[in-house]
C-alpha atoms as a PDB file:
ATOM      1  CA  UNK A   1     -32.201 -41.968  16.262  1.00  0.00           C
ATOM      2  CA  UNK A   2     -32.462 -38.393  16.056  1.00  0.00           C
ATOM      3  CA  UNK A   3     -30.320 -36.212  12.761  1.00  0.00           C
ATOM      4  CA  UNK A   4     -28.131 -33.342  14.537  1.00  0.00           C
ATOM      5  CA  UNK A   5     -28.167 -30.582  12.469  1.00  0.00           C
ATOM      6  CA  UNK A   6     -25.288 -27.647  12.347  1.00  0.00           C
ATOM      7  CA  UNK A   7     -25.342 -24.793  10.815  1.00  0.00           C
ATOM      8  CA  UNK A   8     -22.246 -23.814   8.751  1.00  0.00           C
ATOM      9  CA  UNK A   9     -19.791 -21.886  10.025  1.00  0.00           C
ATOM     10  CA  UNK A  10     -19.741 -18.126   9.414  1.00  0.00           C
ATOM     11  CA  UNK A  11     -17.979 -17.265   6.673  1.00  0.00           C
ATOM     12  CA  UNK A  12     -14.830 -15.120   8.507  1.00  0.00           C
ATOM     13  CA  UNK A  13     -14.812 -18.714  10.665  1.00  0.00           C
ATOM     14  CA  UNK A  14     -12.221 -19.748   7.810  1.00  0.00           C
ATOM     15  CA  UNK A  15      -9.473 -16.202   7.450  1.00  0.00           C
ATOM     16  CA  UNK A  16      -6.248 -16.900   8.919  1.00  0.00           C
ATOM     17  CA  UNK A  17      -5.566 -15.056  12.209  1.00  0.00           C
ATOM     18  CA  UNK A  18      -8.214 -13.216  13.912  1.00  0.00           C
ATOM     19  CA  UNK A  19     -11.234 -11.517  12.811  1.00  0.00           C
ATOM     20  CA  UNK A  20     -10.401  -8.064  14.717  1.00  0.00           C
ATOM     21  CA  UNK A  21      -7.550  -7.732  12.893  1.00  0.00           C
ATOM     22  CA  UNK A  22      -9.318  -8.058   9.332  1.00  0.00           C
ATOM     23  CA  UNK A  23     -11.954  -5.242  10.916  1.00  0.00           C
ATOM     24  CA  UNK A  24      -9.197  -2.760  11.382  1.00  0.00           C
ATOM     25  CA  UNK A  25      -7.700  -3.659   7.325  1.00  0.00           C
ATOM     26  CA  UNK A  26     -10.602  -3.825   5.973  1.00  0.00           C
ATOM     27  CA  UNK A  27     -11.620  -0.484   7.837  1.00  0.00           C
ATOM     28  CA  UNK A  28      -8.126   0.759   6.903  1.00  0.00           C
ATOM     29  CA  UNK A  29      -7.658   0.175   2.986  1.00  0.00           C
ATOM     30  CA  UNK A  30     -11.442   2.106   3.038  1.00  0.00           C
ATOM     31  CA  UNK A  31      -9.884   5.158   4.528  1.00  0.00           C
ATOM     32  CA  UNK A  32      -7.078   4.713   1.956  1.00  0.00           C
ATOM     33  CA  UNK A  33      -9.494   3.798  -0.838  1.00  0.00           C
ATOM     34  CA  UNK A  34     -11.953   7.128  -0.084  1.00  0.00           C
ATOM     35  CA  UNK A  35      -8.865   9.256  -0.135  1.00  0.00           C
ATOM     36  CA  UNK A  36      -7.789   7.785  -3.440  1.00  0.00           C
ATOM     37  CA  UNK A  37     -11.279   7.764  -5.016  1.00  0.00           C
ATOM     38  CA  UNK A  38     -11.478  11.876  -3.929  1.00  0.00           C
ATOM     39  CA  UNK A  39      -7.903  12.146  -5.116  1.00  0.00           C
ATOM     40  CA  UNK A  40      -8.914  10.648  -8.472  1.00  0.00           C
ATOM     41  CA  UNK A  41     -12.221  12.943  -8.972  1.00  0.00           C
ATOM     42  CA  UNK A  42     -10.366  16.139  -8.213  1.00  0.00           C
ATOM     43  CA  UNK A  43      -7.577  14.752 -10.130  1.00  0.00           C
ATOM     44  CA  UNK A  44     -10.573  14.867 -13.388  1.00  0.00           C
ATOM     45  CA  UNK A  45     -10.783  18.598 -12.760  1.00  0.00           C
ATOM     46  CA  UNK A  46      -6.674  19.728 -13.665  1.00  0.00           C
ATOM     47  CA  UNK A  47      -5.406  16.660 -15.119  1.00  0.00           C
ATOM     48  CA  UNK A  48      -2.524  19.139 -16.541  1.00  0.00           C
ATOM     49  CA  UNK A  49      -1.873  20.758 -12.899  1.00  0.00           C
ATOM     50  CA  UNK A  50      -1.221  17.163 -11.631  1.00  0.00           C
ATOM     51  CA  UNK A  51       0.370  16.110 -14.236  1.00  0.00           C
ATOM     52  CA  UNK A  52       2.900  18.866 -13.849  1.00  0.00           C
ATOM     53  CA  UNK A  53       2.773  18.365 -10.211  1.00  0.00           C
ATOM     54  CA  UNK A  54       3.673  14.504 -10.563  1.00  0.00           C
ATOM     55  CA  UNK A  55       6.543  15.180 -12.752  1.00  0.00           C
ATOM     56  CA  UNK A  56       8.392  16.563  -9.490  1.00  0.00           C
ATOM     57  CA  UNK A  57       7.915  13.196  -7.577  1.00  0.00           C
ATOM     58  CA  UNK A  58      10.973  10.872  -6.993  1.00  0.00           C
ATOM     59  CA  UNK A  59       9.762   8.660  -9.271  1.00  0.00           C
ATOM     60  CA  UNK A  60      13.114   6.230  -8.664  1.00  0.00           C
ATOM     61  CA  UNK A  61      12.704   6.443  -5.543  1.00  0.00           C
ATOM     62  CA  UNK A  62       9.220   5.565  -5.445  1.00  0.00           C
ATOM     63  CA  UNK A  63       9.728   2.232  -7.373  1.00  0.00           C
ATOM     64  CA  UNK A  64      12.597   1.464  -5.123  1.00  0.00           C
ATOM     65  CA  UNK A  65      10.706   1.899  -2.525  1.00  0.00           C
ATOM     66  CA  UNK A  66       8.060  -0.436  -3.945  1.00  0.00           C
ATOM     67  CA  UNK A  67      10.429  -3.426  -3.996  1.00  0.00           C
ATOM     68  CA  UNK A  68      11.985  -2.710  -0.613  1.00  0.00           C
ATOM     69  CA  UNK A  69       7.983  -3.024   0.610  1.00  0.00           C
ATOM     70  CA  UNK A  70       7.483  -6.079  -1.326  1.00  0.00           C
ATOM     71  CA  UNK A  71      10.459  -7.860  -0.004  1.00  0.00           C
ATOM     72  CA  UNK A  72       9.703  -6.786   3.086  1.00  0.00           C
ATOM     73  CA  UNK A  73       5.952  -8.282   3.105  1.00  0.00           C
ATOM     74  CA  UNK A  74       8.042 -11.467   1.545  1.00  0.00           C
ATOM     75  CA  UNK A  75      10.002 -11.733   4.745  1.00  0.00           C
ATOM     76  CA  UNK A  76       7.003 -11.004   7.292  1.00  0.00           C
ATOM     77  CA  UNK A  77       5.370 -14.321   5.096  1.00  0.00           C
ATOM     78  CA  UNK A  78       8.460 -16.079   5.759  1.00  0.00           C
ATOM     79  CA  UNK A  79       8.246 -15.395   9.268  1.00  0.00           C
ATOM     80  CA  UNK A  80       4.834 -16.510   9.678  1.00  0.00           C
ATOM     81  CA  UNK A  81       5.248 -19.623   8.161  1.00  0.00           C
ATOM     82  CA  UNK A  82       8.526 -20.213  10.141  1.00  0.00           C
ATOM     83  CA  UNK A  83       5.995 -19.087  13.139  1.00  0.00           C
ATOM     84  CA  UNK A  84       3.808 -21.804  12.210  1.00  0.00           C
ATOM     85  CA  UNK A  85       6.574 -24.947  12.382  1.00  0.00           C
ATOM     86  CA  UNK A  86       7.689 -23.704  15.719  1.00  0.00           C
ATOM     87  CA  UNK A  87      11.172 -21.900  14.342  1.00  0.00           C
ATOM     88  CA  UNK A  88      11.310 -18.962  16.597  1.00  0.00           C
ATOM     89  CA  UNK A  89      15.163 -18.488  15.653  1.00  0.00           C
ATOM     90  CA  UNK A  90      14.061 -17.650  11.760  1.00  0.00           C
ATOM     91  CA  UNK A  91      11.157 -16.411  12.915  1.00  0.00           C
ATOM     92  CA  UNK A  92      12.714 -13.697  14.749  1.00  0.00           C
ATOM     93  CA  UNK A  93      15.604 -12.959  11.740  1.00  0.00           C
ATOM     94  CA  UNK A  94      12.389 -12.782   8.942  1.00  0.00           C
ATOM     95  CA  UNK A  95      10.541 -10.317  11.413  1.00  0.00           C
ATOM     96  CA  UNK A  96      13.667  -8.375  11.670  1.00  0.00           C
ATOM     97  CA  UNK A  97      14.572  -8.471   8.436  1.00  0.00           C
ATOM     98  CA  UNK A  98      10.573  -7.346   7.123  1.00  0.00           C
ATOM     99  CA  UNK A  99      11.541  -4.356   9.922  1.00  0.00           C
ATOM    100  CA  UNK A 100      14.820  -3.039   8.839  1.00  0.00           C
ATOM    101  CA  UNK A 101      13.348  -3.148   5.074  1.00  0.00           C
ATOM    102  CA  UNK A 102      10.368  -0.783   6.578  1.00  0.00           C
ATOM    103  CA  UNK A 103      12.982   1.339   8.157  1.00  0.00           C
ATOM    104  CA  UNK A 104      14.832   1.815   4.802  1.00  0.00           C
ATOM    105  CA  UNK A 105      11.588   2.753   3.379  1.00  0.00           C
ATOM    106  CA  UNK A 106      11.186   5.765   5.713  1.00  0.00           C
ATOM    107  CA  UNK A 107      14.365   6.856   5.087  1.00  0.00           C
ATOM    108  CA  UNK A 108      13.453   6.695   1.547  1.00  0.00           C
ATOM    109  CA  UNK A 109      10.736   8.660   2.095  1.00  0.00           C
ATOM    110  CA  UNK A 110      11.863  10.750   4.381  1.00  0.00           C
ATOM    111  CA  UNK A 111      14.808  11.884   1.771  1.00  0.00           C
ATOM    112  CA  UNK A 112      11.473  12.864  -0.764  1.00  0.00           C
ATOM    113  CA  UNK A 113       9.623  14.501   1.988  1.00  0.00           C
ATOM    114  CA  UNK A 114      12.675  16.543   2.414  1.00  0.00           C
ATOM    115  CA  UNK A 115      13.862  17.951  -1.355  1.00  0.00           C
ATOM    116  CA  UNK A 116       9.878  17.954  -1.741  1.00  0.00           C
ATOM    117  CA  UNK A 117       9.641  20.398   1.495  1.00  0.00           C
ATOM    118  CA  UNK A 118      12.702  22.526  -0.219  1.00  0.00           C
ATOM    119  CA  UNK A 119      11.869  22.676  -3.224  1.00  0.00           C
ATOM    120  CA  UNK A 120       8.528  24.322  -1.666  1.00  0.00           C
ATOM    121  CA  UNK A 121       6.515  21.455  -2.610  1.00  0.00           C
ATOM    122  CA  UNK A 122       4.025  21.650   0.784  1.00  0.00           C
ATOM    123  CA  UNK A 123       0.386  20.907   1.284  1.00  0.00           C
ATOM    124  CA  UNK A 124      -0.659  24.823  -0.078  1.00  0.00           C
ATOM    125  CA  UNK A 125       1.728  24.213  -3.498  1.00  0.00           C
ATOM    126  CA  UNK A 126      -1.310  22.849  -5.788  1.00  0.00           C
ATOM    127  CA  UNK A 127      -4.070  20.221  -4.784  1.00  0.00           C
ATOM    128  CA  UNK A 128      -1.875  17.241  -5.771  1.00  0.00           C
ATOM    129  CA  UNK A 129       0.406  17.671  -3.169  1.00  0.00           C
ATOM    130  CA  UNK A 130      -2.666  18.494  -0.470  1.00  0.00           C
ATOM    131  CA  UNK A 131      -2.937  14.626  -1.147  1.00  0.00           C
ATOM    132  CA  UNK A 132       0.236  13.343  -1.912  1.00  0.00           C
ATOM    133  CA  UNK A 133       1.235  14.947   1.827  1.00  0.00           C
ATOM    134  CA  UNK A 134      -2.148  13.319   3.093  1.00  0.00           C
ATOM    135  CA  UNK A 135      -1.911   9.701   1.362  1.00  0.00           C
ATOM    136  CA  UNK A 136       1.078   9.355   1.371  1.00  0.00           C
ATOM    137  CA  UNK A 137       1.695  10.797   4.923  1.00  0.00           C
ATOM    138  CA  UNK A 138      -0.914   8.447   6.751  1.00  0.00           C
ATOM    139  CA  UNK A 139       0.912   5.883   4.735  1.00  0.00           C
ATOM    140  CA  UNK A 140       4.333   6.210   6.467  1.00  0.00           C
ATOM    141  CA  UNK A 141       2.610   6.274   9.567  1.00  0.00           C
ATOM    142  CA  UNK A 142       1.165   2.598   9.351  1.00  0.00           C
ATOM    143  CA  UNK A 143       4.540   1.577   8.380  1.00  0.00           C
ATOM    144  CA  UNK A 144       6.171   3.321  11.594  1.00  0.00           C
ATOM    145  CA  UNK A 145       3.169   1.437  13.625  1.00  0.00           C
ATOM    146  CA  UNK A 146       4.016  -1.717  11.193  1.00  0.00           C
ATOM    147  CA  UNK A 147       7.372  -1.697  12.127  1.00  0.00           C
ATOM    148  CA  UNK A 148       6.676  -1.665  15.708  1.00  0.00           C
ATOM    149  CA  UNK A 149       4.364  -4.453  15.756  1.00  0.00           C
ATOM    150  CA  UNK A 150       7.050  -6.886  13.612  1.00  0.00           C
ATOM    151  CA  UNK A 151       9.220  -5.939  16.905  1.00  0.00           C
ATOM    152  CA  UNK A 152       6.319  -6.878  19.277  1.00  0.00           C
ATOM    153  CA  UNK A 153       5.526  -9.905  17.545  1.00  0.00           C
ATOM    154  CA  UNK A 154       9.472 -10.898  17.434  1.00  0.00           C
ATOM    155  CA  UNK A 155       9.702 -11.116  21.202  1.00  0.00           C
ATOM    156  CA  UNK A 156       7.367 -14.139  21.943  1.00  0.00           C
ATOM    157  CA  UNK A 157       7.308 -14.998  18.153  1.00  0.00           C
ATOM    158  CA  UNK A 158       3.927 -17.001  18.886  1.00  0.00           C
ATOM    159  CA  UNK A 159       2.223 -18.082  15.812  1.00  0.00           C
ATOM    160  CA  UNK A 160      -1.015 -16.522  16.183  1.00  0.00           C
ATOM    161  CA  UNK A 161       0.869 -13.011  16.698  1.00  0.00           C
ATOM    162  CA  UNK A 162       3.393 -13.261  14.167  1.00  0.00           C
ATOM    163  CA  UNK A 163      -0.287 -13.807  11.984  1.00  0.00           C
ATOM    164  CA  UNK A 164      -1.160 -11.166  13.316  1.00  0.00           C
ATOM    165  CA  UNK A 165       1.600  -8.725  12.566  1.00  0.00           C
ATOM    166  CA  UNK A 166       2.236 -10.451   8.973  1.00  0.00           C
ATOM    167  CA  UNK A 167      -1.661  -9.255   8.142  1.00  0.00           C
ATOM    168  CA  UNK A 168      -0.996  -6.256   9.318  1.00  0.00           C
ATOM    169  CA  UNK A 169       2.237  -5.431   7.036  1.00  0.00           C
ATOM    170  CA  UNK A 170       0.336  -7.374   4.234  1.00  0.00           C
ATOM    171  CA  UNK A 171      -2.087  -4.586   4.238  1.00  0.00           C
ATOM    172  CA  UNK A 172       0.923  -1.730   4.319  1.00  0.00           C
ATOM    173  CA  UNK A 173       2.589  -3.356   1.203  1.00  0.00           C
ATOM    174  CA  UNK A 174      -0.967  -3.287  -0.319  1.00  0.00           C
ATOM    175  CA  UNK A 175      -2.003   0.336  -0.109  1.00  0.00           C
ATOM    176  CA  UNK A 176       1.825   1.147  -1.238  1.00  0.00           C
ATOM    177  CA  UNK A 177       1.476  -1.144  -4.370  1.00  0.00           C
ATOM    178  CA  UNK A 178      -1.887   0.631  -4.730  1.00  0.00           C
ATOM    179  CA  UNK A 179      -0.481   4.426  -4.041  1.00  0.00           C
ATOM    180  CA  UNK A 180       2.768   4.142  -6.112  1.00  0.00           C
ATOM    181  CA  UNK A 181       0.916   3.740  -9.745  1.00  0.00           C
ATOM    182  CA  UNK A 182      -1.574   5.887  -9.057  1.00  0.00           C
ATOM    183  CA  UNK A 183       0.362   9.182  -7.356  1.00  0.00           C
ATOM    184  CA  UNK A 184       3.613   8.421  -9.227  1.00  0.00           C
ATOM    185  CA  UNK A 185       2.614   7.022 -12.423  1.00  0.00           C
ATOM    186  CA  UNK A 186      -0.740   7.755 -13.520  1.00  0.00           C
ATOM    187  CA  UNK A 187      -1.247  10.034 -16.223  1.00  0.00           C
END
């Protein structure tokens, strides 16, 4: 009697959901993470000038905002484990409810971009707000695209998509939690 031999499985073999989807976060938080580590060398160079800058952030708002991402990433995790045992009906209300949260966060933000914008706080205003505009920009962007995949997920509600969606929003909660301290609160 012959010994079969296998070779262990590859080591993404055991992530939840599917490997393309941890290529484009783990591509995405690099983007975010270069912009971040140039924000922070520049940042070396005028640590009064961004200092000054920061103190006309929404700080409130911010933090606010924080929580309302948070909860929201609670809810998409909700929804994927409701996913998972077959419940499309709380399925669907946890993808929703992850959704409307990422709405209020855009109005949020969209409120800050706005007094920001009048109060003549745009990209040219000092180097802190060339990335503030940029980081923080590209942000609400992946939440808009976040938002729409909860609502393509939601329709079918299968498990593997609902995954799928919850890693994505997962990574948009991340690179918040990571932007808030260091835009708004880092001195």
């Amino acid at each position: 009697m012959t010994e079969e031999r296998t070779s262990p499985a590859p080591a993404w073999a055991s992530l939840p959901g599917e490997l393309i989807m941890w290529v484009l976060i783990v591509s995405e938080l690099a983007v975010f993470g270069a912009g971040l580590l140039i924000f922070l060398i520049i940042r070396l160079g005028d640590p009064e000038g961004f200092a000054a800058s920061q103190d006309q952030l929404h700080r409130v708002s911010a933090a606010i905002n924080t929580a309302v991402l948070v909860t929201s990433g609670w809810f998409a995790a909700r929804a994927a484990r409701d996913a998972e045992h077959g419940r499309t009906g709380p399925t669907r209300v946890n993808l929703g409810l992850a959704g409307l949260l990422g709405i209020v966060f855009l109005v949020l933000k969209g409120w800050e971009y706005a007094d920001a914008a009048a109060n003549g706080l745009g990209f040219e205003a000092h180097t802190f707000f060339t990335f503030y505009w940029l980081l923080t920009g590209f942000h609400a962007a992946h939440v808009i695209f976040g938002v729409g995949i909860l609502a393509l997920v939601a329709i079918r509600a299968r498990a593997d998509h609902v995954e799928a969606g919850a890693q994505f929003w997962h990574m948009v909660d991340l690179v918040w939690v990571i932007l808030f301290p260091i835009i708004y609160l880092l001195r």
